[in-house]
C-alpha atoms as a PDB file:
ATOM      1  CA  UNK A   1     -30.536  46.952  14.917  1.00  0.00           C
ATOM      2  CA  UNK A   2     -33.145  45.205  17.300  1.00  0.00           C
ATOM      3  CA  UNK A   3     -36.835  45.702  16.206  1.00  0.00           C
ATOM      4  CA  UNK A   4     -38.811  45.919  19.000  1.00  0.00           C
ATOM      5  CA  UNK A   5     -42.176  47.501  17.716  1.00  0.00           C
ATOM      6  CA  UNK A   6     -44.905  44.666  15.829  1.00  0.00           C
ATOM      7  CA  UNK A   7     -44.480  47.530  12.840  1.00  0.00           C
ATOM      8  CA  UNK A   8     -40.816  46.737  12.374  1.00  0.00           C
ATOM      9  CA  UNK A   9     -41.209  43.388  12.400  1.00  0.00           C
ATOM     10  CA  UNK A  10     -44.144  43.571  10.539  1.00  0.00           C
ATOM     11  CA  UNK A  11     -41.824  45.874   7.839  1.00  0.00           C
ATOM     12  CA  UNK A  12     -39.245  43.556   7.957  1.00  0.00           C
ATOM     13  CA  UNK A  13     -41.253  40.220   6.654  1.00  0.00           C
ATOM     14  CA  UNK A  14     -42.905  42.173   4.220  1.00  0.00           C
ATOM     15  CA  UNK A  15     -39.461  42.927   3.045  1.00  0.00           C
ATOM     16  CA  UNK A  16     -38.208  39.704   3.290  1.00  0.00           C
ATOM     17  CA  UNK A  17     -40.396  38.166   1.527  1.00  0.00           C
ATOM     18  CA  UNK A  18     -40.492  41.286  -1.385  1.00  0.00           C
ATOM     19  CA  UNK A  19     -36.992  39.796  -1.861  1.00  0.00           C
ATOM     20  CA  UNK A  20     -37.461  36.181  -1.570  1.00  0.00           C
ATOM     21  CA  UNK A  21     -40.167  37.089  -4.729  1.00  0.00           C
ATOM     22  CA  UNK A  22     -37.759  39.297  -6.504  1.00  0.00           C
ATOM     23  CA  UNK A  23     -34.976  36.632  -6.661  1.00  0.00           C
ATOM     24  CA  UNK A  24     -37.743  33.962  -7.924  1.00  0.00           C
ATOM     25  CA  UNK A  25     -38.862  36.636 -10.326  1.00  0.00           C
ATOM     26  CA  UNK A  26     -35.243  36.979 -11.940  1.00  0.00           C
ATOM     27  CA  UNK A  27     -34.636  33.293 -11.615  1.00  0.00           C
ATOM     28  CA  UNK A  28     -37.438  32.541 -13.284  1.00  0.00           C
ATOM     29  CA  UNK A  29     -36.502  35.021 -16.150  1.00  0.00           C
ATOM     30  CA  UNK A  30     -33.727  33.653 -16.776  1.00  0.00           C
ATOM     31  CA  UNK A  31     -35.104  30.617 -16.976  1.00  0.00           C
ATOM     32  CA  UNK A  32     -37.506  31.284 -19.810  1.00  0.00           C
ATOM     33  CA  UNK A  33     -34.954  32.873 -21.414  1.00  0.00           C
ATOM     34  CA  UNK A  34     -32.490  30.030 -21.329  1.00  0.00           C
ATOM     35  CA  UNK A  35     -35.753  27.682 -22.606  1.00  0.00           C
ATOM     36  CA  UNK A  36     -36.721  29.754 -25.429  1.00  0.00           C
ATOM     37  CA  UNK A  37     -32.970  30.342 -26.614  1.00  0.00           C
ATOM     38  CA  UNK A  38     -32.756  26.269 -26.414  1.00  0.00           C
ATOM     39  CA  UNK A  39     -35.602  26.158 -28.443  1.00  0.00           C
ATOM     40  CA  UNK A  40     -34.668  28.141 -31.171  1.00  0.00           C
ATOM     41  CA  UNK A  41     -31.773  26.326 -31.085  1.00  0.00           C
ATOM     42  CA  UNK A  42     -33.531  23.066 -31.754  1.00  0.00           C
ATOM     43  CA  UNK A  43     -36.024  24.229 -34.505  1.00  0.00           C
ATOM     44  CA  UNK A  44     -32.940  25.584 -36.449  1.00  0.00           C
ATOM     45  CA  UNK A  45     -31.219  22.655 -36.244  1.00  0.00           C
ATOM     46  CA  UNK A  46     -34.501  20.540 -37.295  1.00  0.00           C
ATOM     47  CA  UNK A  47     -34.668  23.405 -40.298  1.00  0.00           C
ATOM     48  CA  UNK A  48     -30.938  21.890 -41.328  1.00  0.00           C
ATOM     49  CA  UNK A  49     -31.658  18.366 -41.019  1.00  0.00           C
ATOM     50  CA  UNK A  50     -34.977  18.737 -42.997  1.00  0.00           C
ATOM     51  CA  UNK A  51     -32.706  20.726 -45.958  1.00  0.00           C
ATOM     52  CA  UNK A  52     -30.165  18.272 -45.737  1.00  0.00           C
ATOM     53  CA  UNK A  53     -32.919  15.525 -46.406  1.00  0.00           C
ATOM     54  CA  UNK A  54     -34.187  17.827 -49.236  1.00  0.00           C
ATOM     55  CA  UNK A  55     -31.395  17.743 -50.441  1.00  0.00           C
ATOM     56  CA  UNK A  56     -30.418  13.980 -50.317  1.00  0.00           C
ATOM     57  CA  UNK A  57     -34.197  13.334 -52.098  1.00  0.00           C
ATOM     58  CA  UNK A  58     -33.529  16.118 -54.842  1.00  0.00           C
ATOM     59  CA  UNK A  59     -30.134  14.429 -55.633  1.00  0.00           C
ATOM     60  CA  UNK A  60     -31.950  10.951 -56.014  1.00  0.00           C
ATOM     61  CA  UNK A  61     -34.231  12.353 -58.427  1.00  0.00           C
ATOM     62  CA  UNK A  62     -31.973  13.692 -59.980  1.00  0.00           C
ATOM     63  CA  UNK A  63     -30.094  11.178 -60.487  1.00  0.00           C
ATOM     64  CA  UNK A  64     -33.458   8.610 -61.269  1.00  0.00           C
ATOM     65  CA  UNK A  65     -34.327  11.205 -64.036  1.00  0.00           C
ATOM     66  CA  UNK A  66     -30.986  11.200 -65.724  1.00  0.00           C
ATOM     67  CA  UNK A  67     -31.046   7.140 -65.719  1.00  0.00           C
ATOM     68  CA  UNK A  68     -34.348   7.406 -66.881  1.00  0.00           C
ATOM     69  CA  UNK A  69     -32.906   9.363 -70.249  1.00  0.00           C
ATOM     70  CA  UNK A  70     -30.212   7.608 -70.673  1.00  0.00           C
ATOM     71  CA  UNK A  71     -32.369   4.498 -70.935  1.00  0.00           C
ATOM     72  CA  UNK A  72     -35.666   6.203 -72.823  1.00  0.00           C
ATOM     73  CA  UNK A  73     -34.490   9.122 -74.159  1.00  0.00           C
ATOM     74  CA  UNK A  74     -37.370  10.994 -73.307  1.00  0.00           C
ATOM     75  CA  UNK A  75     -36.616  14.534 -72.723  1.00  0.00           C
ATOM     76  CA  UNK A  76     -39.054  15.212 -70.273  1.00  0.00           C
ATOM     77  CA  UNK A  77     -36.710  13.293 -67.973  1.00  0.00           C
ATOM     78  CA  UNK A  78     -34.090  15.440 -68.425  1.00  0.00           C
ATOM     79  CA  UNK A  79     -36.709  18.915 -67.480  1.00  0.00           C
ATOM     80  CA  UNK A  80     -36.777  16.695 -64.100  1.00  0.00           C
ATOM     81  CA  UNK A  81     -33.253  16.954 -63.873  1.00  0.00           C
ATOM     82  CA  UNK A  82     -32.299  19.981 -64.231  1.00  0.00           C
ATOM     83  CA  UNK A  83     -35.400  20.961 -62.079  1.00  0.00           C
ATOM     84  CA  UNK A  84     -34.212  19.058 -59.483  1.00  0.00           C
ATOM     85  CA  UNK A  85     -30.637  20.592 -59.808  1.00  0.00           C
ATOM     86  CA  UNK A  86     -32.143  24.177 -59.465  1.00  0.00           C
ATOM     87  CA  UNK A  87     -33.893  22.699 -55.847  1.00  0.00           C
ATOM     88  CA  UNK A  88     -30.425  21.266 -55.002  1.00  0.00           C
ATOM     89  CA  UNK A  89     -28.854  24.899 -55.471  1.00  0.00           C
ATOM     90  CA  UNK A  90     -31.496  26.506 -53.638  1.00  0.00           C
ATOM     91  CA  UNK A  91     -31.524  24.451 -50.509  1.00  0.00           C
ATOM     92  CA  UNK A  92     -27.503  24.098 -50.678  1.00  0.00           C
ATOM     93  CA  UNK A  93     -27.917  28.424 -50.296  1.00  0.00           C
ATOM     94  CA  UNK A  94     -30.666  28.224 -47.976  1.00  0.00           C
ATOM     95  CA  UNK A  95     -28.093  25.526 -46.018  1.00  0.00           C
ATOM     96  CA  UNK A  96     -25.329  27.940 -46.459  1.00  0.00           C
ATOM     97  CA  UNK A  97     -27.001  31.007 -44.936  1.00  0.00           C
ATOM     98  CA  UNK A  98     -28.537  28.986 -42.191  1.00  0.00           C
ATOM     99  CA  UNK A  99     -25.225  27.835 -41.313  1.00  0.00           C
ATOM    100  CA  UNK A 100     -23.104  31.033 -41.647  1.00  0.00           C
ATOM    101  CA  UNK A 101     -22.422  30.921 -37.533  1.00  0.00           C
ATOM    102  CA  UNK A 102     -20.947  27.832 -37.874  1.00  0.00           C
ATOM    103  CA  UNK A 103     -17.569  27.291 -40.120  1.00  0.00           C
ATOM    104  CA  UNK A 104     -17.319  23.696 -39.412  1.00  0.00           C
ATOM    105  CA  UNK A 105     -20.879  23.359 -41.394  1.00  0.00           C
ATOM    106  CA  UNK A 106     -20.010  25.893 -43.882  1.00  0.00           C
ATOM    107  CA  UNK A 107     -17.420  23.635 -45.314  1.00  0.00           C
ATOM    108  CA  UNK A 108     -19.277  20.963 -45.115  1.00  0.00           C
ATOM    109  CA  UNK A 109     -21.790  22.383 -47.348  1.00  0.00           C
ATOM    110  CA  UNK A 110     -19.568  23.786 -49.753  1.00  0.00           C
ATOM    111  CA  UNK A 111     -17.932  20.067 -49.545  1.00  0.00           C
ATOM    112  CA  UNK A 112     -21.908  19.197 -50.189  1.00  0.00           C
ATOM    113  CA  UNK A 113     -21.857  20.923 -53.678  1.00  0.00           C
ATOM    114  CA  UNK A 114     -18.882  20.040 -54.603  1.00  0.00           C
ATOM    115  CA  UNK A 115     -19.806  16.536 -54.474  1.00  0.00           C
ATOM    116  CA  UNK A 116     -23.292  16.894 -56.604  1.00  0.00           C
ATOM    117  CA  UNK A 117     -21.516  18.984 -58.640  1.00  0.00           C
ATOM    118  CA  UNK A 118     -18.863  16.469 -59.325  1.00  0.00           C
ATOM    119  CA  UNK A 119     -22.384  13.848 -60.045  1.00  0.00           C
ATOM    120  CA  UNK A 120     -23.414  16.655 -61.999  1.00  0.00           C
ATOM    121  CA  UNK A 121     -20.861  16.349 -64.678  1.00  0.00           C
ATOM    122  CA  UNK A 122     -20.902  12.310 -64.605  1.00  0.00           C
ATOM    123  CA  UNK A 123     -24.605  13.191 -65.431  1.00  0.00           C
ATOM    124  CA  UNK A 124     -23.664  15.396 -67.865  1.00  0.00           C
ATOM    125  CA  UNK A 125     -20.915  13.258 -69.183  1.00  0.00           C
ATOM    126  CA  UNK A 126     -23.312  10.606 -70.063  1.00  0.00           C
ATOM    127  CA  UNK A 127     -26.541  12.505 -71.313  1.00  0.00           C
ATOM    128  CA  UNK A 128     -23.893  14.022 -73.832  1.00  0.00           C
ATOM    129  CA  UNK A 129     -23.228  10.204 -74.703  1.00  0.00           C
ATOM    130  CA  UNK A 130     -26.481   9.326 -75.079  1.00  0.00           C
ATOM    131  CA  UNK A 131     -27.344  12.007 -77.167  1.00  0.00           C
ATOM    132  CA  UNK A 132     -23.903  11.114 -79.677  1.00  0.00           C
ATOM    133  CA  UNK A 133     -24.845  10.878 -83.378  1.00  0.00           C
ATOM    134  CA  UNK A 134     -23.888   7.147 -83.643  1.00  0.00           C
ATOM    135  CA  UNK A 135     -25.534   5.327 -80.162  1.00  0.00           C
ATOM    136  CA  UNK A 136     -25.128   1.730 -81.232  1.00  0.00           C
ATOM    137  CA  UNK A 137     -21.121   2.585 -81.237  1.00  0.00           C
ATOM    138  CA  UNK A 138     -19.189   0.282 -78.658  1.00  0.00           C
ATOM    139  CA  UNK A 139     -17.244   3.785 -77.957  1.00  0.00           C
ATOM    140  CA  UNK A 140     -20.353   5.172 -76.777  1.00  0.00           C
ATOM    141  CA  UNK A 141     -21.898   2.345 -74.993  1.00  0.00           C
ATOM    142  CA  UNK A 142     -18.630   1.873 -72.505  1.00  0.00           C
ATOM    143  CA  UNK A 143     -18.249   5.571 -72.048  1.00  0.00           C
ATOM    144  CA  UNK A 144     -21.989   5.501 -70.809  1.00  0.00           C
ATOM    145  CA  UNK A 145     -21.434   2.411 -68.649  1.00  0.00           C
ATOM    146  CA  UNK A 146     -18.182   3.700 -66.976  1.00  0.00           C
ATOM    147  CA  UNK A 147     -20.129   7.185 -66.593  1.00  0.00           C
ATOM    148  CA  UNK A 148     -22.974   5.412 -64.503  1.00  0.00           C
ATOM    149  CA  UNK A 149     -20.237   2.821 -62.552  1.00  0.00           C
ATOM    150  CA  UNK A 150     -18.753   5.833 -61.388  1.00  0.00           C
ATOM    151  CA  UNK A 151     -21.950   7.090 -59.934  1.00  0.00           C
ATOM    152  CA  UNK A 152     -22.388   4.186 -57.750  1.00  0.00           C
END
């Protein structure tokens, strides 16, 4: 089809260019799109590696506080313990439902609390020492000194 009239070719530039604007309007659409998506994708991932930090700092205080007993005997240090524990279990869930798309990082948050529960029990293990009837026994000493090498 020739267009011969100014109208038509008027028409046809006007159309042109309607689609030229269209295509840049979907383009840039999808571009957005794909930004804000990435975006997400980069806050949740700072959201894990700020839990998992939460985590590593709840475990050192945790494990501070229980050292701290075992050398005072003050109770109040072991309060800090287990309220550091509850923290631990309550970022460890927040980690596992922020991870549930992901099974590579679901085990390796379940691996996570396996581990601190495993310290958990060493912990345990030697506050239940420390608080044995006869402290000054040599029985009691080593089992509190091989509790805490196995720690490290």
């Amino acid at each position: 089809m020739r267009l011969t009239t100014i109208e038509q070719k008027v028409l046809a530039g006007f159309g042109a260019t309607f689609l030229i604007l269209a295509v840049m309007v979907v383009g840039g659409a999808y571009s957005i799109r794909a930004f804000v998506i990435a975006s997400q994708w980069v806050t949740h991932t700072y959201e894990i590696l700020q839990a998992i930090a939460s985590v590593q700092t709840q475990t050192l205080a945790s494990e501070l506080s229980a050292r701290a007993f075992f050398i005072t005997g003050n109770e109040t240090r072991l309060e800090q313990r287990n309220n550091a524990h509850d923290r631990i279990n309550q970022t460890l869930d927040s980690l596992q439902t922020q991870t549930r798309d992901n099974r590579i990082e679901q085990v390796r948050v379940a691996l996570l609390r396996d581990e601190i529960n495993q310290l958990r029990l060493i912990q345990q293990n030697t506050i239940t020492a420390r608080g044995h009837p006869h402290p000054d026994s040599v029985a009691t000493n080593s089992d509190m000194v091989n509790s805490y090498q196995q720690l490290q």
